[in-house]
N, C-alpha and C. Protein backbone atom coordinates (compact mmCIF):
# COMPACT_ATOMS: atom_id res chain seq x y z
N UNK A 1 -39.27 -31.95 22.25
CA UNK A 1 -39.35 -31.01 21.15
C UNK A 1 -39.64 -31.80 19.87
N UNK A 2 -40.47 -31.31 19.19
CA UNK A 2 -40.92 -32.22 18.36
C UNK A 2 -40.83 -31.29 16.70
N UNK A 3 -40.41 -32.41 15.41
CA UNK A 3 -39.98 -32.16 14.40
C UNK A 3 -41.34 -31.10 13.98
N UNK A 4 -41.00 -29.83 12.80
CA UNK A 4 -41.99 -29.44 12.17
C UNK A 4 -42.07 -30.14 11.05
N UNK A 5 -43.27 -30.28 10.71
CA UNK A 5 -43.50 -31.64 9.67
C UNK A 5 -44.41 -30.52 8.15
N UNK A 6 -43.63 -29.88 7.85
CA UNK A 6 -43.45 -28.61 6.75
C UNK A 6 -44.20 -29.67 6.10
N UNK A 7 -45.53 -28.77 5.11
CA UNK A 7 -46.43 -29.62 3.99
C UNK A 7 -45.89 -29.10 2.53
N UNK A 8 -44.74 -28.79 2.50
CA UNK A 8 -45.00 -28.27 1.11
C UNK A 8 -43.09 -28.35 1.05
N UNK A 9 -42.54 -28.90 -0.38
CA UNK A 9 -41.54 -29.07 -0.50
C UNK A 9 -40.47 -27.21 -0.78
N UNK A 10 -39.55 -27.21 0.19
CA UNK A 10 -39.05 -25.69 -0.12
C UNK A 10 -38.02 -25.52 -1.73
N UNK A 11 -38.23 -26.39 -2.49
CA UNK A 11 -37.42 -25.56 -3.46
C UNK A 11 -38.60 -26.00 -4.49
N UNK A 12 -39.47 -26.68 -4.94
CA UNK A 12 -40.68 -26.43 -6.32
C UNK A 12 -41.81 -25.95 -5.85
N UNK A 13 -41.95 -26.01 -4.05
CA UNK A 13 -43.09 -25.54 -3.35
C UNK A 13 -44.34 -25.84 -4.31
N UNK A 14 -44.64 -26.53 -5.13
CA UNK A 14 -45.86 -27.02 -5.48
C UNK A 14 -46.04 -28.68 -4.81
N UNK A 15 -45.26 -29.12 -4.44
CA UNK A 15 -45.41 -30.60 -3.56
C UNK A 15 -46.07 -30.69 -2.83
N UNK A 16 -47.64 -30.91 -2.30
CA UNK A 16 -47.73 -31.18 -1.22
C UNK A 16 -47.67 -32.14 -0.17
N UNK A 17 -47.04 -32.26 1.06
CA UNK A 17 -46.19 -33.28 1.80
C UNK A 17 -47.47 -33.67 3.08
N UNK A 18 -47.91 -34.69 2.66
CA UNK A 18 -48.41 -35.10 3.58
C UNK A 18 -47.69 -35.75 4.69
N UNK A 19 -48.72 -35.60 6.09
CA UNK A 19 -47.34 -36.41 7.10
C UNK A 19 -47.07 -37.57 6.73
N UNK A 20 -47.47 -38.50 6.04
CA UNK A 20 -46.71 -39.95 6.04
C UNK A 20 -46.54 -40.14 4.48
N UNK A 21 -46.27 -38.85 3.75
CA UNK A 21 -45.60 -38.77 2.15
C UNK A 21 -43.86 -38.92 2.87
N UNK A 22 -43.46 -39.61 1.76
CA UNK A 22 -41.81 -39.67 1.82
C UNK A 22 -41.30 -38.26 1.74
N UNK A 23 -40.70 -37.98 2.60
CA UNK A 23 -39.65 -36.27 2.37
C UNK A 23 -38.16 -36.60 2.90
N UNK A 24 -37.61 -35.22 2.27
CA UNK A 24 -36.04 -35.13 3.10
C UNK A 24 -36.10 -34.02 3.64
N UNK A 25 -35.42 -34.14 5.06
CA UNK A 25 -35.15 -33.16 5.60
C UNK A 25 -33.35 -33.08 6.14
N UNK A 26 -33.20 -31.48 6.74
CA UNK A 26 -31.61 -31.62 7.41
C UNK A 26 -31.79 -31.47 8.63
N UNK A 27 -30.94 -31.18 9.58
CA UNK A 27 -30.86 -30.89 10.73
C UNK A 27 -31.43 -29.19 11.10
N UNK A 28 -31.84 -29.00 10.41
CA UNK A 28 -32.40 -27.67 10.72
C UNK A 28 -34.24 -27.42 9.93
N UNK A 29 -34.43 -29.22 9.22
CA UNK A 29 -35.70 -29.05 9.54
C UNK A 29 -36.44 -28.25 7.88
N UNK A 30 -34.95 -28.06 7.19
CA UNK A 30 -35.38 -28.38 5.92
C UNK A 30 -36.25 -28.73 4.99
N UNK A 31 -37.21 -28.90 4.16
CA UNK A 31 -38.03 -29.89 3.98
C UNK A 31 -38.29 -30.02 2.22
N UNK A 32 -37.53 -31.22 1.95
CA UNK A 32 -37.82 -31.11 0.35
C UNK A 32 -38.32 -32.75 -0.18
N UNK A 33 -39.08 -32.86 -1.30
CA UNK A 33 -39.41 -33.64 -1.73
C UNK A 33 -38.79 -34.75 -2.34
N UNK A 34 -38.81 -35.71 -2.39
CA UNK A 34 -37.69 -37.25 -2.46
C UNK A 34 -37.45 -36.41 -3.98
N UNK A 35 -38.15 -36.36 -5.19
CA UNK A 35 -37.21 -35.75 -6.37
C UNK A 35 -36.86 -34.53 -6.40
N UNK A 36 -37.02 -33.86 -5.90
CA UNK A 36 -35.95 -32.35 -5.57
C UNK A 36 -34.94 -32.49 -4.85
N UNK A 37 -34.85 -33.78 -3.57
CA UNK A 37 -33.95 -33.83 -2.75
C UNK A 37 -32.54 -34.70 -3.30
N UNK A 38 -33.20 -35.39 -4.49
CA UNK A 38 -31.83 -36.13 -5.68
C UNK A 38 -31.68 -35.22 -6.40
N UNK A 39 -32.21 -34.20 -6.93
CA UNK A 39 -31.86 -33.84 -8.04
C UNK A 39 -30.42 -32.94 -7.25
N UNK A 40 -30.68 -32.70 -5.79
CA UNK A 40 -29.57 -31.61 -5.28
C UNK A 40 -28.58 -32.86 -4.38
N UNK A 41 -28.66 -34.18 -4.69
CA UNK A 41 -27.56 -35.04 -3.90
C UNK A 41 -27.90 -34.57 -2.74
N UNK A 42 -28.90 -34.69 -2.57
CA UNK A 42 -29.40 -35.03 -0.75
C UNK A 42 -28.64 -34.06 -0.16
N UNK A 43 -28.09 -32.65 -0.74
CA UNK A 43 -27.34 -31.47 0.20
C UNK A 43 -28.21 -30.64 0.16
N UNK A 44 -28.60 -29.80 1.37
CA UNK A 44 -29.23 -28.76 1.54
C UNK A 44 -29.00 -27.60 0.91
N UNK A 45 -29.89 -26.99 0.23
CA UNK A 45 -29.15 -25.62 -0.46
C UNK A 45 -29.03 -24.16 0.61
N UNK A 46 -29.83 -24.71 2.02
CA UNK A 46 -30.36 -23.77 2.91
C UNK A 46 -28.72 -23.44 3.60
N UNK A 47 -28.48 -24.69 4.16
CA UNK A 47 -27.21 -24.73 5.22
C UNK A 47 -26.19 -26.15 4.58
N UNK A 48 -26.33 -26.38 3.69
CA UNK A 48 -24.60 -27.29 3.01
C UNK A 48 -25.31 -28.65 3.71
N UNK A 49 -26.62 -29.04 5.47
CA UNK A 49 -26.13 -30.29 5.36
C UNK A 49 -27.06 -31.19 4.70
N UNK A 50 -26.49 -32.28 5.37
CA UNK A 50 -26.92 -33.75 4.64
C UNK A 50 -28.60 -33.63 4.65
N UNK A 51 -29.75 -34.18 3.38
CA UNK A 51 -30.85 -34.59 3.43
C UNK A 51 -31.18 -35.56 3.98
N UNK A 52 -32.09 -36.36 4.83
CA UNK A 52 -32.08 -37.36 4.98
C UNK A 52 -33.57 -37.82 5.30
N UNK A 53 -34.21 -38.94 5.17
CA UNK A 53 -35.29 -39.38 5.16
C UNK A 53 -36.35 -38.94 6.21
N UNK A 54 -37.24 -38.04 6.48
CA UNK A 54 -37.89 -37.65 7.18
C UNK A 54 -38.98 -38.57 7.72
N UNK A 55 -38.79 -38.91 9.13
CA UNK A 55 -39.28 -39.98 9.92
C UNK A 55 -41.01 -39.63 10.15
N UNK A 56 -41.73 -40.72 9.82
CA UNK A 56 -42.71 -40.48 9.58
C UNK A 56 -44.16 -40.74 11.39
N UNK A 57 -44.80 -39.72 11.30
CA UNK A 57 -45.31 -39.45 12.33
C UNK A 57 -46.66 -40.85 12.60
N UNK A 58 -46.68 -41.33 13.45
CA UNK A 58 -47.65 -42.54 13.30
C UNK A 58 -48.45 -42.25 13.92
N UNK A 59 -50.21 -42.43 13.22
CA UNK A 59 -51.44 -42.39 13.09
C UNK A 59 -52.07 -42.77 14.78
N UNK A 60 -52.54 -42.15 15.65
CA UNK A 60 -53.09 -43.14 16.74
C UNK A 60 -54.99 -43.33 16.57
């Protein structure tokens, strides 16, 4: 099962997230932009959890 790799940050939604742009995501796949994701202390506003560095998909 593989991550959805969301292009667009969900709380300024003007970000666009390329796959190998830095993002945060939570366990439910979340998806916000490295300065939206500090400005909220890396907590999800969706479900309370943790943000965390969204692993980046490699090029073949």
């Amino acid at each position: 099962m593989a991550l959805e790799m969301r292009e667009r940050c969900e709380r300024c939604e003007t970000t666009v997230l390329a796959l190998d742009d830095p993002a945060r995501i939570c366990s439910y796949e979340c998806t916000f932009c490295v300065p939206c994701a500090d400005a909220m202390h890396d907590l999800c506003p969706n479900c309370g959890g943790e943000l965390v560095a969204r692993p980046r998909r490699a090029t073949a």
